[in-house]
C-alpha atoms as a PDB file:
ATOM      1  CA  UNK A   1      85.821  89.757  71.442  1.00  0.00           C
ATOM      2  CA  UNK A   2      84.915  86.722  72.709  1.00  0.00           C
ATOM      3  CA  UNK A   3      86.242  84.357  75.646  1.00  0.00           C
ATOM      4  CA  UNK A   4      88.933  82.002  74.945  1.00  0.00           C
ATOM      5  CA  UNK A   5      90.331  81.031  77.920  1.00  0.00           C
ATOM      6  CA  UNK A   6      87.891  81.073  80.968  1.00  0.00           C
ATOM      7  CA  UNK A   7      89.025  79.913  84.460  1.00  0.00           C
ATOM      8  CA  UNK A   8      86.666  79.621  87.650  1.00  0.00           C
ATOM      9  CA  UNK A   9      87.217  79.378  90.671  1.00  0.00           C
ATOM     10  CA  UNK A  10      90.806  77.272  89.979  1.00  0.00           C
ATOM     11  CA  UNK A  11      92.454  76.092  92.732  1.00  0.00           C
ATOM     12  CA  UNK A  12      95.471  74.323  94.062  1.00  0.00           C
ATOM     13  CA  UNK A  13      96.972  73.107  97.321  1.00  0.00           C
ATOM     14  CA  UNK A  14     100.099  70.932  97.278  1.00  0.00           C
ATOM     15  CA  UNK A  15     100.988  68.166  99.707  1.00  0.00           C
ATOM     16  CA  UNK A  16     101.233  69.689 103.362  1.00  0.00           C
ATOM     17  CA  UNK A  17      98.848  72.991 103.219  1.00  0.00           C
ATOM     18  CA  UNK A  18      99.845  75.147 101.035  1.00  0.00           C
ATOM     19  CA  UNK A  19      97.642  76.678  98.951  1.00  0.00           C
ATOM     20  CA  UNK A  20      99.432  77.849  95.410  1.00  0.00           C
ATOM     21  CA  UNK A  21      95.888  79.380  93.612  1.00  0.00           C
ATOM     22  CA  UNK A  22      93.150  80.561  95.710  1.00  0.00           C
ATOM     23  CA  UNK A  23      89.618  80.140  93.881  1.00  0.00           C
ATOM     24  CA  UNK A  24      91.546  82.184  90.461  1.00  0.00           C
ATOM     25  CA  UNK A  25      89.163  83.436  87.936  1.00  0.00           C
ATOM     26  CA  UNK A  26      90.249  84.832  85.092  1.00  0.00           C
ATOM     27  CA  UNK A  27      88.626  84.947  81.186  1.00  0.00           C
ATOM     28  CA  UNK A  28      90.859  85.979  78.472  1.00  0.00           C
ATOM     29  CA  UNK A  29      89.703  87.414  75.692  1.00  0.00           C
ATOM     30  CA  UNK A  30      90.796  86.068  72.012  1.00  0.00           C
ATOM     31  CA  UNK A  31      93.616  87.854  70.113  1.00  0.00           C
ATOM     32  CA  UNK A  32      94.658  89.625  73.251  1.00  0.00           C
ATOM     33  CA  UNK A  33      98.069  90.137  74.838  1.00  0.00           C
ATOM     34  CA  UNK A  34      97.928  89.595  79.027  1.00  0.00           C
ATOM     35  CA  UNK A  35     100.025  90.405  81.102  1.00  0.00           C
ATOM     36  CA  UNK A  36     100.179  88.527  84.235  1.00  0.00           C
ATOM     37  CA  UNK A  37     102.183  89.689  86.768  1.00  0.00           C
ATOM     38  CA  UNK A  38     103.328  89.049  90.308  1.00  0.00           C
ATOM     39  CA  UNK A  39     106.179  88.500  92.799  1.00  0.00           C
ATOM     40  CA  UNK A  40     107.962  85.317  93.421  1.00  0.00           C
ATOM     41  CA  UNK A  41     106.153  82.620  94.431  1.00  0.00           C
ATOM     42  CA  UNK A  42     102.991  84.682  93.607  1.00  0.00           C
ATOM     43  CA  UNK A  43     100.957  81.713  92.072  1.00  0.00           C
ATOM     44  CA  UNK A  44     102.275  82.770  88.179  1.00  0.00           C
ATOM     45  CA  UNK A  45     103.807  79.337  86.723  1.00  0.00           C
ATOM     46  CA  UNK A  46     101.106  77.465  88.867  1.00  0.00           C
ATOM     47  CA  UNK A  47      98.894  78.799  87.079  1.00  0.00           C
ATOM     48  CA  UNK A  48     100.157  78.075  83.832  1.00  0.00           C
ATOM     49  CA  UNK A  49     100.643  74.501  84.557  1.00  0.00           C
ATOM     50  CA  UNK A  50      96.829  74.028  85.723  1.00  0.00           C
ATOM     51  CA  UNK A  51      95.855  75.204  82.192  1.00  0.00           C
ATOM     52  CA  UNK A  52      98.611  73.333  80.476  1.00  0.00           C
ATOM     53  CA  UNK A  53      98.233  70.364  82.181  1.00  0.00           C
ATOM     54  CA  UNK A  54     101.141  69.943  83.868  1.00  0.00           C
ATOM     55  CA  UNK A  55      99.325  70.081  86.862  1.00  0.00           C
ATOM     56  CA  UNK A  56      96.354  68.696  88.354  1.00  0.00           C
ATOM     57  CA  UNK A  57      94.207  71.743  90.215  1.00  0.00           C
ATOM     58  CA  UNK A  58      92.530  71.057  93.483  1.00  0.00           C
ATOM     59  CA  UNK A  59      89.384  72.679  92.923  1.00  0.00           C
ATOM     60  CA  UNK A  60      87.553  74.561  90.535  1.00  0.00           C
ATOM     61  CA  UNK A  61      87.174  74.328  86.513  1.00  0.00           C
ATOM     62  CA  UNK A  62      89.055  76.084  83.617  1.00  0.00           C
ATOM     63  CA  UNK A  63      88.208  75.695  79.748  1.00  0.00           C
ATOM     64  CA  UNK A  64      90.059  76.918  76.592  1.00  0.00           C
ATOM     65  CA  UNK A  65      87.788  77.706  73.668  1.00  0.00           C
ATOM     66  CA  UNK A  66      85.320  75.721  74.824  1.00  0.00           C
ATOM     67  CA  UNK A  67      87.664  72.592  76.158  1.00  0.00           C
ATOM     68  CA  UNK A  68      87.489  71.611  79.662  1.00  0.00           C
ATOM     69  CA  UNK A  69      91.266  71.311  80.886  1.00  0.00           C
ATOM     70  CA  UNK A  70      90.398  67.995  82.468  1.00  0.00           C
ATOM     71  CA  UNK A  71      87.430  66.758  80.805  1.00  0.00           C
ATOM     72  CA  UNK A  72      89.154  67.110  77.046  1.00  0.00           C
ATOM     73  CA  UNK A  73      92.518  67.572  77.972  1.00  0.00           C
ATOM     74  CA  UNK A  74      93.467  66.517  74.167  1.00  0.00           C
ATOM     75  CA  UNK A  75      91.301  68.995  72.909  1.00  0.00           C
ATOM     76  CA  UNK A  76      92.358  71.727  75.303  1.00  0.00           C
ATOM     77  CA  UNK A  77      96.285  70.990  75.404  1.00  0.00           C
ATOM     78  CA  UNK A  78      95.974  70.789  71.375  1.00  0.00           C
ATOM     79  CA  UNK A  79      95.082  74.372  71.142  1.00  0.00           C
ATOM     80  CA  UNK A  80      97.897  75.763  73.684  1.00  0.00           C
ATOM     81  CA  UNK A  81     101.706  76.393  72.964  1.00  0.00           C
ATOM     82  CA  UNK A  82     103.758  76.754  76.388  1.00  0.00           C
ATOM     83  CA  UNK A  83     106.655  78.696  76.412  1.00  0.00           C
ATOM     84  CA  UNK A  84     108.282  77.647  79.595  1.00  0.00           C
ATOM     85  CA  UNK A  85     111.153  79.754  81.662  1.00  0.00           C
ATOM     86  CA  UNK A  86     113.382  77.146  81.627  1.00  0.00           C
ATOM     87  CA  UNK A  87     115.745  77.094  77.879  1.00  0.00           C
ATOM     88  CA  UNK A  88     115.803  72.589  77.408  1.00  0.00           C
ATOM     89  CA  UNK A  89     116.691  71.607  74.261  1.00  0.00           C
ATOM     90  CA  UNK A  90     118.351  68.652  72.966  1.00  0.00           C
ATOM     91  CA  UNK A  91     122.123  70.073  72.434  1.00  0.00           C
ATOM     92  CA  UNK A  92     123.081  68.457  69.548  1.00  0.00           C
ATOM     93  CA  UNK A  93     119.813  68.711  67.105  1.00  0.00           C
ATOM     94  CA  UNK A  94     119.531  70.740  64.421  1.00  0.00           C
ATOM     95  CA  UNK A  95     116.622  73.843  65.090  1.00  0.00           C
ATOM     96  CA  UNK A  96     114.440  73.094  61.895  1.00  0.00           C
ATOM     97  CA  UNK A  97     114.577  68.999  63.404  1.00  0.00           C
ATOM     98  CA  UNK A  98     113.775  70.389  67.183  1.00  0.00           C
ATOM     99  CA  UNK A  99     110.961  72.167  65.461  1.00  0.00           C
ATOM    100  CA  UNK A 100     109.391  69.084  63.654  1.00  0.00           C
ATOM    101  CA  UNK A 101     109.474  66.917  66.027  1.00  0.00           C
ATOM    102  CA  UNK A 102     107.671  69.035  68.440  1.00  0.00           C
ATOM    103  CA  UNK A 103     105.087  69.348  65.802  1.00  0.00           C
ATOM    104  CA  UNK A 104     105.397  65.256  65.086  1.00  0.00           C
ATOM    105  CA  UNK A 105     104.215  65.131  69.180  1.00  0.00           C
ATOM    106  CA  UNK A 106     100.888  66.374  68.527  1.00  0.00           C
ATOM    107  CA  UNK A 107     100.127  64.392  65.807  1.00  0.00           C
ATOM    108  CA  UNK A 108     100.069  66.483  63.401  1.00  0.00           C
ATOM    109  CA  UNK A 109     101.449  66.063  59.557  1.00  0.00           C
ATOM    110  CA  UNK A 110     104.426  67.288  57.985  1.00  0.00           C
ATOM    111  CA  UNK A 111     104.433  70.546  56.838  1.00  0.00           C
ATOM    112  CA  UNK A 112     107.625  71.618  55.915  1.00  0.00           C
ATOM    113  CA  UNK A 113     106.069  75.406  54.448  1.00  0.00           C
ATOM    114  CA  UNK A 114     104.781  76.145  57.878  1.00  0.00           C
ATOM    115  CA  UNK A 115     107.831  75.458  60.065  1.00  0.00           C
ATOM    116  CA  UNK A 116     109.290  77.765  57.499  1.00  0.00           C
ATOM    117  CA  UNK A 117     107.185  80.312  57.644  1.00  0.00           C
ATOM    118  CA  UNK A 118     107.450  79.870  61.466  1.00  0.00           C
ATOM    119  CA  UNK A 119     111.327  80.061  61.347  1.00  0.00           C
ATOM    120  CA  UNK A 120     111.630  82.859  59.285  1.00  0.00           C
ATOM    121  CA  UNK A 121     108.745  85.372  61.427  1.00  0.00           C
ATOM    122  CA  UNK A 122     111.498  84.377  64.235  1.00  0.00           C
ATOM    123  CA  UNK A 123     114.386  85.173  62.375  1.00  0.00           C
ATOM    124  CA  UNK A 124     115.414  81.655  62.402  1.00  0.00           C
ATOM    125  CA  UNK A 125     115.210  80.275  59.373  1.00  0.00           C
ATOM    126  CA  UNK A 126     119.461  80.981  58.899  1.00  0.00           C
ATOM    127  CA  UNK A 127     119.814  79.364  61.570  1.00  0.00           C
ATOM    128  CA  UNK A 128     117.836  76.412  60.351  1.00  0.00           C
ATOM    129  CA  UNK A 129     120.726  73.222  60.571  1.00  0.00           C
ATOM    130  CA  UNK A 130     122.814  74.846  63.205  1.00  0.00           C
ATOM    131  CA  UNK A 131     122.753  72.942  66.454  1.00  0.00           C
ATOM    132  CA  UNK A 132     120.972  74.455  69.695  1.00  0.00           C
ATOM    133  CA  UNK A 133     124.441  74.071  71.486  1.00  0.00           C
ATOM    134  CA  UNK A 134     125.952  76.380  69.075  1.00  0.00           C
ATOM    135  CA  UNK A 135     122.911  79.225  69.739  1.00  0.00           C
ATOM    136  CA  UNK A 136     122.533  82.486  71.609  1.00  0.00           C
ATOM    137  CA  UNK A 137     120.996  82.656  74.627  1.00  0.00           C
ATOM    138  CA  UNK A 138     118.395  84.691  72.936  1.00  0.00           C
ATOM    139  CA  UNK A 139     118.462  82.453  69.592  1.00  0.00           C
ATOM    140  CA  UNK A 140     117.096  79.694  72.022  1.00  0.00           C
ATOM    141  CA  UNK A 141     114.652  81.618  73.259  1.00  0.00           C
ATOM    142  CA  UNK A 142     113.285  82.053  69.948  1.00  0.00           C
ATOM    143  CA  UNK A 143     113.456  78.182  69.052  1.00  0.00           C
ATOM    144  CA  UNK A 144     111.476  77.621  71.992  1.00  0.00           C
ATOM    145  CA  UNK A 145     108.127  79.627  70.751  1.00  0.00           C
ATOM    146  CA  UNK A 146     108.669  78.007  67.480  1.00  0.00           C
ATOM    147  CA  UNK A 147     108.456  74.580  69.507  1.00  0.00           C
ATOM    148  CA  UNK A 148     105.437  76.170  70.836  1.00  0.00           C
ATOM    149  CA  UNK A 149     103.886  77.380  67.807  1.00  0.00           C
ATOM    150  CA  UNK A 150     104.677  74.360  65.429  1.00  0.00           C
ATOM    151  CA  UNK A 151     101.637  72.729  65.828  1.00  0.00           C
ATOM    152  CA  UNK A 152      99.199  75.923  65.527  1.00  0.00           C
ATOM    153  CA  UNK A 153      98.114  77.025  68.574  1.00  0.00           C
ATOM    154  CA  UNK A 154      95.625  79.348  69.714  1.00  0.00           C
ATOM    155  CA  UNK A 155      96.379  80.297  72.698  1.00  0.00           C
ATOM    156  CA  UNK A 156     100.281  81.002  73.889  1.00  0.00           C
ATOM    157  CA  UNK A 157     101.513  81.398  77.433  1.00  0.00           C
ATOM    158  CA  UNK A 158     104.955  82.785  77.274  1.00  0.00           C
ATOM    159  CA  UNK A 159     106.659  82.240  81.198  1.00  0.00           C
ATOM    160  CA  UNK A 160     109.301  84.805  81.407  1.00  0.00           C
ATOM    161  CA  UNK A 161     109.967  84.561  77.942  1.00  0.00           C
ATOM    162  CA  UNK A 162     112.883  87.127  78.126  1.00  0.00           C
ATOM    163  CA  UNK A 163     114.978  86.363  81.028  1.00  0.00           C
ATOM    164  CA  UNK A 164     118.159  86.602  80.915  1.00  0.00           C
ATOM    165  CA  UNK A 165     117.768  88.250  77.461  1.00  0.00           C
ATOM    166  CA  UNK A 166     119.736  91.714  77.118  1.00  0.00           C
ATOM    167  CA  UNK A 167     117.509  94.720  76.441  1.00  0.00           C
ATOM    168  CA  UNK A 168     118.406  94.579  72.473  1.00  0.00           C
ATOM    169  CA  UNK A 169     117.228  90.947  72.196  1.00  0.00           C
ATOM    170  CA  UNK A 170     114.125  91.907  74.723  1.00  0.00           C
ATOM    171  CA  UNK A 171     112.914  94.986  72.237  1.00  0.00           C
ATOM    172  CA  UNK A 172     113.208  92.412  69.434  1.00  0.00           C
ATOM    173  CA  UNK A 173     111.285  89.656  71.087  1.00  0.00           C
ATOM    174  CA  UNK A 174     108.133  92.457  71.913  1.00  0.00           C
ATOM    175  CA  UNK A 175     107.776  92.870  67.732  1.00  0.00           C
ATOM    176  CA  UNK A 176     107.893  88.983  67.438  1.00  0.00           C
ATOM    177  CA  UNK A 177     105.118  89.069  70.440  1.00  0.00           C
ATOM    178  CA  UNK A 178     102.949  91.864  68.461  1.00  0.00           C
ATOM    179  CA  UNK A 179     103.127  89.566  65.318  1.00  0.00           C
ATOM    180  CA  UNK A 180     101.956  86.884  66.830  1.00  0.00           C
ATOM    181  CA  UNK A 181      98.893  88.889  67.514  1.00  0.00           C
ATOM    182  CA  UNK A 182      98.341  90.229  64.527  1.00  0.00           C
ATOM    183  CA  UNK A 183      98.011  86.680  63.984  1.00  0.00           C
ATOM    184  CA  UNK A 184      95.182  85.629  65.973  1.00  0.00           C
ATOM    185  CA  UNK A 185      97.259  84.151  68.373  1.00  0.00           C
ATOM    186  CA  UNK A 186      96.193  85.011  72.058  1.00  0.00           C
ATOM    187  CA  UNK A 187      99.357  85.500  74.130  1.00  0.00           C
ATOM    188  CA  UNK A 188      99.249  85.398  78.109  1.00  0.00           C
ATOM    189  CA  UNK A 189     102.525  86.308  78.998  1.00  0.00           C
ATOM    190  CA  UNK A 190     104.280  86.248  82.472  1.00  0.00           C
ATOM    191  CA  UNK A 191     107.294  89.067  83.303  1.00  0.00           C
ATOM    192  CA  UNK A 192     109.771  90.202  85.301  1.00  0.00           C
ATOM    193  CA  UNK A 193     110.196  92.660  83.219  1.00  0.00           C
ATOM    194  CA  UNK A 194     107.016  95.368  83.844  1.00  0.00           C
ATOM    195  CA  UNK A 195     107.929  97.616  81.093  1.00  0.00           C
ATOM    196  CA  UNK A 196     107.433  94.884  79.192  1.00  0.00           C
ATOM    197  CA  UNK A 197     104.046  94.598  80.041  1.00  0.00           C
ATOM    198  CA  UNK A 198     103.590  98.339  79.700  1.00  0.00           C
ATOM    199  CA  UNK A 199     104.931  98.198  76.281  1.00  0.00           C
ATOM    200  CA  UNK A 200     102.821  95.655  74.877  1.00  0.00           C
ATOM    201  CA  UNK A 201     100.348  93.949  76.943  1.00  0.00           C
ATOM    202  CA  UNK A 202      96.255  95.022  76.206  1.00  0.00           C
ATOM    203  CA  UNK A 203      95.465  94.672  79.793  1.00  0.00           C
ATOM    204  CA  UNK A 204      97.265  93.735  83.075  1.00  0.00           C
ATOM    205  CA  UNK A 205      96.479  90.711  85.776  1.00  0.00           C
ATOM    206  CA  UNK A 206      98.395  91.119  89.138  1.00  0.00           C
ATOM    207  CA  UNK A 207      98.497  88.106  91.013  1.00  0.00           C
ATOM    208  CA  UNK A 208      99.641  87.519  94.664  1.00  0.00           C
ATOM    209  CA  UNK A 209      99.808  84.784  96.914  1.00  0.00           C
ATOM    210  CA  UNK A 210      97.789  82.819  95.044  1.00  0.00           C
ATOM    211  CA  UNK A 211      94.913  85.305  94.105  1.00  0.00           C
ATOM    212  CA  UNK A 212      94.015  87.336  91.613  1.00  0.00           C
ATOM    213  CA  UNK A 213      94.123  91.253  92.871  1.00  0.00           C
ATOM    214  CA  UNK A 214      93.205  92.963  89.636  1.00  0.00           C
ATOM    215  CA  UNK A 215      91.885  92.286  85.901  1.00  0.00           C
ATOM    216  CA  UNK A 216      92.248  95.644  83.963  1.00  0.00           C
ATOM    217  CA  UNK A 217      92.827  97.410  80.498  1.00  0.00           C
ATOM    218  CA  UNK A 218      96.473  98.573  80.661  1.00  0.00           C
ATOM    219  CA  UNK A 219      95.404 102.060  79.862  1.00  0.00           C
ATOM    220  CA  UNK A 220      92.470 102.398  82.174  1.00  0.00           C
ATOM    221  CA  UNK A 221      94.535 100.953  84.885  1.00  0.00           C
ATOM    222  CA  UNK A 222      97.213 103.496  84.443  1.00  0.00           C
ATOM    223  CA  UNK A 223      94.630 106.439  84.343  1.00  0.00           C
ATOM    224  CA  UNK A 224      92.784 105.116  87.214  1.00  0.00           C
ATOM    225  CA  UNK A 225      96.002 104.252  89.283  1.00  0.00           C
ATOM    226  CA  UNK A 226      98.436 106.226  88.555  1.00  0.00           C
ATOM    227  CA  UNK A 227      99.891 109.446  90.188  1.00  0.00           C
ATOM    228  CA  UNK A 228     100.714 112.340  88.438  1.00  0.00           C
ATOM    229  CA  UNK A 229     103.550 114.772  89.752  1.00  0.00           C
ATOM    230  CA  UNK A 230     105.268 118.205  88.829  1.00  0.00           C
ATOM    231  CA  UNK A 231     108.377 118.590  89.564  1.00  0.00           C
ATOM    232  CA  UNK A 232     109.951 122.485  89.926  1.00  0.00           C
ATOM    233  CA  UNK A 233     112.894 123.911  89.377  1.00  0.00           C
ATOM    234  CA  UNK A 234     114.107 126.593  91.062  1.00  0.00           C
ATOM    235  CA  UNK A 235     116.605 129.456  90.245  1.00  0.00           C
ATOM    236  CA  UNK A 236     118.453 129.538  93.322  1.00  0.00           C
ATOM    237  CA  UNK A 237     118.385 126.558  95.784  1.00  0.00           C
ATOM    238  CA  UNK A 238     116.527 126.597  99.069  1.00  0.00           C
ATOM    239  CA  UNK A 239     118.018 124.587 102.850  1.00  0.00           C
ATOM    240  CA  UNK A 240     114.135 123.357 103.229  1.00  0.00           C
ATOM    241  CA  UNK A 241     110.507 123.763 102.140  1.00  0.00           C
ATOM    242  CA  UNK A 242     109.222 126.909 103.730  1.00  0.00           C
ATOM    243  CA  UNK A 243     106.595 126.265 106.066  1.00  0.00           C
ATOM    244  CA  UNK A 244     104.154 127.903 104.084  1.00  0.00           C
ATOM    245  CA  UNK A 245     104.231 125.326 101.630  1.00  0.00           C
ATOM    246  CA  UNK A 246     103.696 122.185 104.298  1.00  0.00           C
ATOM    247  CA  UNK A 247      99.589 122.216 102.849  1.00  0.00           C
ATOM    248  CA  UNK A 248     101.621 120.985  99.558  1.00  0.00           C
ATOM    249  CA  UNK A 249     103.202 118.036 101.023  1.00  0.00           C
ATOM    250  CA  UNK A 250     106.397 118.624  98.690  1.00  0.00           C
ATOM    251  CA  UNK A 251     109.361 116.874  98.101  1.00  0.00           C
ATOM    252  CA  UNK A 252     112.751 118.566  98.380  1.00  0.00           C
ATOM    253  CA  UNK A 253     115.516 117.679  95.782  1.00  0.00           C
ATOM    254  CA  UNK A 254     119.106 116.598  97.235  1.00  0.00           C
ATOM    255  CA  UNK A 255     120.109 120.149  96.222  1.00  0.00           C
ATOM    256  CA  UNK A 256     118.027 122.433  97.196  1.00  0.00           C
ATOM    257  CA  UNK A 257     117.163 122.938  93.531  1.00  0.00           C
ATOM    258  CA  UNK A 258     114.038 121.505  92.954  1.00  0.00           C
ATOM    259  CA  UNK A 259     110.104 120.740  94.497  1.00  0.00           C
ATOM    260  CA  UNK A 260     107.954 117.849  93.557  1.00  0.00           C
ATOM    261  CA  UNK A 261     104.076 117.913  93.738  1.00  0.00           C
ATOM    262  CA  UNK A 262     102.152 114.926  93.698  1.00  0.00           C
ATOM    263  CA  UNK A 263      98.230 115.294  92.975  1.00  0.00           C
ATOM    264  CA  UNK A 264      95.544 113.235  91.566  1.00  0.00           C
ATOM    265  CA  UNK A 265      93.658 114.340  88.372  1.00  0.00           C
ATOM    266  CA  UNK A 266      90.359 112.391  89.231  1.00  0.00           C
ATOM    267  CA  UNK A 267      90.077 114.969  92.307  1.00  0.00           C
ATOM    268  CA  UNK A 268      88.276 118.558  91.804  1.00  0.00           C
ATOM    269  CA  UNK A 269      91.346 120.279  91.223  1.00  0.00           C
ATOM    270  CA  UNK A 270      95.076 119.588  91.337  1.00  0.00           C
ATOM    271  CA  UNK A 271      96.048 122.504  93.270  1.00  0.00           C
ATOM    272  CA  UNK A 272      98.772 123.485  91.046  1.00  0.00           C
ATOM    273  CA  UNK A 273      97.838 126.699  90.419  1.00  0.00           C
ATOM    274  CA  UNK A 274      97.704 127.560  93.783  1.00  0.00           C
ATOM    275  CA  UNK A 275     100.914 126.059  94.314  1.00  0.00           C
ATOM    276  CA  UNK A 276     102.157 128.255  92.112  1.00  0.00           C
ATOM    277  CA  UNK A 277     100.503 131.034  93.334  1.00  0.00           C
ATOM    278  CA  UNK A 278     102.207 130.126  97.077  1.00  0.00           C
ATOM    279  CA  UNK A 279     105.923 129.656  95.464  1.00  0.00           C
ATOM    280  CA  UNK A 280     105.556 133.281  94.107  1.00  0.00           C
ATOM    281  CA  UNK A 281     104.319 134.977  97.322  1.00  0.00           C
ATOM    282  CA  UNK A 282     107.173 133.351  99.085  1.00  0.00           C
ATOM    283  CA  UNK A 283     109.844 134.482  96.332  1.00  0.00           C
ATOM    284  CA  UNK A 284     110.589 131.571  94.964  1.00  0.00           C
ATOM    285  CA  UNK A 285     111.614 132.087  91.323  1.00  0.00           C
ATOM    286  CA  UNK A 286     111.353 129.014  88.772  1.00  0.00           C
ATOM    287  CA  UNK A 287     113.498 127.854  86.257  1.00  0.00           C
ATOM    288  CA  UNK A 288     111.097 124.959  84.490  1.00  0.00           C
ATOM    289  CA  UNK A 289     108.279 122.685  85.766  1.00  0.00           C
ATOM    290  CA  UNK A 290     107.607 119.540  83.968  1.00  0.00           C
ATOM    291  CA  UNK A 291     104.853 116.476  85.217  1.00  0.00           C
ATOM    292  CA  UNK A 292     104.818 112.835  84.528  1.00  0.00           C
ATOM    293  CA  UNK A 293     102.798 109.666  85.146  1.00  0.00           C
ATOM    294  CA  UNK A 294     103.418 106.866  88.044  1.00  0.00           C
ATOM    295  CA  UNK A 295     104.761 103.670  85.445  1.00  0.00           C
ATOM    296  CA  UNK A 296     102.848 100.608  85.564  1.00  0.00           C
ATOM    297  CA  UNK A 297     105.996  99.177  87.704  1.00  0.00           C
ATOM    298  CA  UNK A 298     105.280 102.119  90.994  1.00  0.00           C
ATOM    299  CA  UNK A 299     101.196 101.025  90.267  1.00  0.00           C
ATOM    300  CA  UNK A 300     102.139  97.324  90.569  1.00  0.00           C
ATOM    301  CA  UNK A 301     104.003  98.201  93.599  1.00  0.00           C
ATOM    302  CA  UNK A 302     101.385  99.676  95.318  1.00  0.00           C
ATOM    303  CA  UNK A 303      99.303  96.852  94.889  1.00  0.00           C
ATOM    304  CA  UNK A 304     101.296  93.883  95.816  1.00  0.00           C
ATOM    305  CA  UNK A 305     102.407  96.344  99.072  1.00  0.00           C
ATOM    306  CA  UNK A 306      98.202  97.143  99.826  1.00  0.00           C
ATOM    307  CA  UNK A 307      97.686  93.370  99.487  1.00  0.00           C
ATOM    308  CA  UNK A 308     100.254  92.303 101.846  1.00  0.00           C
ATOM    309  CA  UNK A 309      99.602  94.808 104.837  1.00  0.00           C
END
């Protein structure tokens, strides 16, 4: 696939010192879904404003398909759709109106099939002459990326595009997300939310104070990163691991009733099976044993805790 949004080196440093985006590079491929993700204050929105041009970086350059974000900023900003955190919309207009004007603002001609098409892939087009006042929280969230897709984008940056959404609305948005992409559309998407970005993003950026810590497939990451563990269940409870066992560096249940191992599968071995063999010479019976995978959430934990130490 090739490059459609390619930032180098982008920097910004507001008024008095501090430093929001540290030298950021970052290409994004066309058609993907990215996740970006980071704390608080991590450098997230900034970044979205420097390629929206809401803000002016300090340093650095940053081009979509082609378009410097300076340079052409027509040309660039034409080819974005923003999706901002923030839900402001004129109370009292109709959605299809918000809709066209939005389209109107980038100079672009009536086209009264598209903005239904648009309404309707959101599940909006019922909701066509009702005013935003009268609309869910998550029924605004969804006349927002139609603002943002109105005048045919390329590229879409969605900031926290389901905050404040229950988890219904949230699963609902994700299939909206994964047809834009089938598409064309290029989504960078910001979240809270990391199971959200396990669910649907291609690959995963993790940003933190200001610099970029990672650029990864979602899937290799997760192989690569994350921890595996098997957790045992015993027949009887037991007051504490039995010495023998220390090598194993287990974890002992509330209750007495159950072991977990962690272990790497990139190493030569896990050492389960001689964990096993241990738990028998010490007459421990078993009831089950079942593993499973660090999320992307414990992974991005690690991370942001490594960075900061």
């Amino acid at each position: 696939m090739s490059v459609i949004v390619d930032v180098k080196d982008l920097s910004k440093t507001y008024e008095g010192g501090f430093e929001a985006l540290k030298s950021v590079s970052l290409q994004i491929e066309q058609g993907e879904i990215l996740a970006l993700l980071g704390p608080n204050g991590a450098g997230k929105t900034t970044l979205i404003s420097a390629l929206c041009g809401i803000t002016e970086p300090s340093g650095g350059a940053a081009s979509v398909a082609g378009h410097d974000i300076q340079a052409e900023f027509r040309a660039a900003r034409r080819l974005i759709g923003l999706v901002p955190q923030e839900v402001a919309l004129e109370p009292f207009e109709k959605v299809i109106n918000t809709v066209r004007f939005s389209r109107g603002l980038f100079g672009k001609p009536k086209d009264d099939a598209l903005i239904e098409r648009i309404l309707r892939q959101l599940s909006l087009w019922e909701k066509r002459d009702a005013r935003t006042r009268e609309l869910s929280g998550g029924m605004k969230r969804r006349v927002l990326i139609a603002k943002a897709l109105c005048h045919e984008p390329q590229v879409l940056f969605l900031d926290e595009p389901t905050a404040g959404v229950d988890v219904e609305l949230r699963r609902d948005m994700w299939e909206v997300v994964e047809g834009l992409k089938s598409s064309g559309v290029t989504i960078i998407l910001t979240t809270h939310y990391i199971e959200e970005a396990e669910a649907i993003a291609d690959r995963v950026a993790v940003i933190n104070r200001g610099e970029i810590l990672l650029v990864e497939q979602k899937a290799a990451l997760m192989q690569r990163m994350g921890r595996k563990s098997l957790r045992i269940d015993l027949r009887e409870p037991v007051p504490a691991v039995p010495d023998a066992l220390a090598p194993y560096a287990l974890e002992l249940g509330s209750d007495g009733h159950s072991l977990t191992y962690h272990y790497d599968t990139k190493g030569d071995g896990t050492g389960i099976t001689r964990l096993l063999q241990a738990l028998a010479a010490e007459g421990l019976s078993l009831r089950d044993i079942q593993t499973t995978q660090s999320s992307l959430e414990e992974i991005f934990v690690d991370l942001v805790k490594e960075d900061a130490a």
